[in-house]
C-alpha atoms as a PDB file:
ATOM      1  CA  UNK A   1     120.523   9.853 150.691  1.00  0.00           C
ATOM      2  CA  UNK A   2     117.454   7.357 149.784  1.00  0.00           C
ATOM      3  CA  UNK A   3     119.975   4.709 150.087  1.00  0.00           C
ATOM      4  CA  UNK A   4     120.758   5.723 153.327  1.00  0.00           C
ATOM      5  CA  UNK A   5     117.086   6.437 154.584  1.00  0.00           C
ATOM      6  CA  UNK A   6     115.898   2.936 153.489  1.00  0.00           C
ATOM      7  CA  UNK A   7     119.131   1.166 155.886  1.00  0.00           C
ATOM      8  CA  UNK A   8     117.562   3.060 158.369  1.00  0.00           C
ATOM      9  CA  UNK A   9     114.305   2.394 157.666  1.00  0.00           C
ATOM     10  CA  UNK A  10     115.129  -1.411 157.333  1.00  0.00           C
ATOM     11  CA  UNK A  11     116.497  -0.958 160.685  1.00  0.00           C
ATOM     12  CA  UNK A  12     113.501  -0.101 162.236  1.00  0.00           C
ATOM     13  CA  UNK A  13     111.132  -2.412 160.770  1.00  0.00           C
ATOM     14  CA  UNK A  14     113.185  -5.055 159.515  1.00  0.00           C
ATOM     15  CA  UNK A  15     113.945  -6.777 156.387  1.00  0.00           C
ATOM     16  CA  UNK A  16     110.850  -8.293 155.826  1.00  0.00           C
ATOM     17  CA  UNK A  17     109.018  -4.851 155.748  1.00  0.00           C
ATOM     18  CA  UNK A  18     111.350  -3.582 153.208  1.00  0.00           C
ATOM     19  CA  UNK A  19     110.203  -4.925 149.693  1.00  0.00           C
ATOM     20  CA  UNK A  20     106.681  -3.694 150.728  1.00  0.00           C
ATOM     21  CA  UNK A  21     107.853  -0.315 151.482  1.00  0.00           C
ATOM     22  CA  UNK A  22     109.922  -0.240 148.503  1.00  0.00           C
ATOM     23  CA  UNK A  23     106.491  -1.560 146.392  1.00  0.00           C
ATOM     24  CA  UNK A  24     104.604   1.225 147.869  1.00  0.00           C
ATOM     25  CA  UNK A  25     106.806   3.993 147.537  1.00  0.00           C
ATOM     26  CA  UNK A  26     107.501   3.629 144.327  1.00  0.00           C
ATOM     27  CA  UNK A  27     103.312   3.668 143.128  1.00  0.00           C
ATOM     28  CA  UNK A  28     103.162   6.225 145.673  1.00  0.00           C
ATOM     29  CA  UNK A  29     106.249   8.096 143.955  1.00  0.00           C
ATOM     30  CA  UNK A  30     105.430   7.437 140.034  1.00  0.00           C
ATOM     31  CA  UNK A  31     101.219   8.916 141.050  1.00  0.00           C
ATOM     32  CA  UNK A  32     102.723  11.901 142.367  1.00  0.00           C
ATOM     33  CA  UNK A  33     105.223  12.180 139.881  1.00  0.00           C
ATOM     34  CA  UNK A  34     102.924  12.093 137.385  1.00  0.00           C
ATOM     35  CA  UNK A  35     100.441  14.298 138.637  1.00  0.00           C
ATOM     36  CA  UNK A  36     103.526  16.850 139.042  1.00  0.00           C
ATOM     37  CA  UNK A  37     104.206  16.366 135.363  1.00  0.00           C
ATOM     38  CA  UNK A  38     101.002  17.052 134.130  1.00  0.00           C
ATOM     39  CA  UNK A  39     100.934  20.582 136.213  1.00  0.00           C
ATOM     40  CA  UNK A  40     104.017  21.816 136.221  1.00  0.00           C
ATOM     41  CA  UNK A  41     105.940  23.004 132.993  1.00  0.00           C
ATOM     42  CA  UNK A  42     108.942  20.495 132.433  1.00  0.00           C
ATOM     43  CA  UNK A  43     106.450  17.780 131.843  1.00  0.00           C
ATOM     44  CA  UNK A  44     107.978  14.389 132.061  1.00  0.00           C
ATOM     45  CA  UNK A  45     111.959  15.924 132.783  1.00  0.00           C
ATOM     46  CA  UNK A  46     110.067  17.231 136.552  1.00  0.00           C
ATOM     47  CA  UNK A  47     112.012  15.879 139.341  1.00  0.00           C
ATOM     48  CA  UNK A  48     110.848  14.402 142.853  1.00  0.00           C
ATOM     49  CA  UNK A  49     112.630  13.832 146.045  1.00  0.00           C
ATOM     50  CA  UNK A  50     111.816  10.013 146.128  1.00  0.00           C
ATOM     51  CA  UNK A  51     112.759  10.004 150.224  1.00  0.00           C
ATOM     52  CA  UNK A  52     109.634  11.392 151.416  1.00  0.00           C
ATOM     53  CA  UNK A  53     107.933   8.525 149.357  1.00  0.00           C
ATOM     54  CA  UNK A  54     109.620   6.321 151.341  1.00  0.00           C
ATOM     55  CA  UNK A  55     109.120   7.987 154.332  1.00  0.00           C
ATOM     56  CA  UNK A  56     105.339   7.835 153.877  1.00  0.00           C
ATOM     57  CA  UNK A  57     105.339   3.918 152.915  1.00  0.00           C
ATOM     58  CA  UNK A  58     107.239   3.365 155.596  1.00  0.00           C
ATOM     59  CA  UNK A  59     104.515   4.830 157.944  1.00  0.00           C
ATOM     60  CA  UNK A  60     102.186   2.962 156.238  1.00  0.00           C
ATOM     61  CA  UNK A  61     103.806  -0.293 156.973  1.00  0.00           C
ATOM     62  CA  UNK A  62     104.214   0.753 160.781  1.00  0.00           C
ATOM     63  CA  UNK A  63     100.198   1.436 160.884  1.00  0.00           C
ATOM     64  CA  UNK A  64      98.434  -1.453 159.396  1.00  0.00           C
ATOM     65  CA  UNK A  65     100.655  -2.118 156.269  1.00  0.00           C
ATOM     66  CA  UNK A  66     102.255  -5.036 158.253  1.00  0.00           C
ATOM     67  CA  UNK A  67      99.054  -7.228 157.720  1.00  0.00           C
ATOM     68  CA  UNK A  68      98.815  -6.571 153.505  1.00  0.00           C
ATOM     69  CA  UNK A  69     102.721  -7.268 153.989  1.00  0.00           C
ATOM     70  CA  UNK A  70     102.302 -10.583 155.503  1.00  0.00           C
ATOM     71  CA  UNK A  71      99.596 -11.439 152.683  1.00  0.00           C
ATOM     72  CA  UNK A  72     101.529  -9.930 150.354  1.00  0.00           C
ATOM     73  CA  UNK A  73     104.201 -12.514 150.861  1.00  0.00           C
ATOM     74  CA  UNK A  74     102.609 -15.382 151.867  1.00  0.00           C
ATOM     75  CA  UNK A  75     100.506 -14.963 147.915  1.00  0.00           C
ATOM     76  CA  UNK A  76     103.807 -14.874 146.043  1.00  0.00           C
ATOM     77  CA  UNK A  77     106.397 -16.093 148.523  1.00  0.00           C
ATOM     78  CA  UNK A  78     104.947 -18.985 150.612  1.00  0.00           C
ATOM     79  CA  UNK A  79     108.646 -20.585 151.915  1.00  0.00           C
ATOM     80  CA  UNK A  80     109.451 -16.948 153.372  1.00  0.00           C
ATOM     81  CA  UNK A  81     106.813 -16.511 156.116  1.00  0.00           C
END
């Protein structure tokens, strides 16, 4: 289903806004998942929807994200932008 929720995602914002959603999501993701880890009793073997993650980087990128995006790339991929 993540696969499917990030084609739609990319769909909305377009390719360009993808890597940074996927960047975000994913420190987003392993902070929570760690702070899950720590509380709950499975430790490390907890597991975490990761769609919400990118749900929430995603709204991120729609409300000011698109400007740390743009620096983002233009920093480590200059020929893109």
């Amino acid at each position: 289903g993540d696969i499917k929720l990030l084609a739609w995602i990319g769909a909305i914002v377009g390719w360009k806004g993808i890597p940074f959603i996927i960047m975000t999501s994913a420190i987003i993701g392993s902070v929570a998942g760690l702070l899950a880890s720590r509380k709950g009793d499975a430790g490390l073997k907890t597991v975490i929807p990761f769609g919400p993650f990118l749900a929430l980087a995603a709204l991120i990128y729609l409300f000011g994200g698109e400007t740390i995006a743009l620096w983002y790339s233009q920093l480590f991929l200059p020929e893109l932008v």
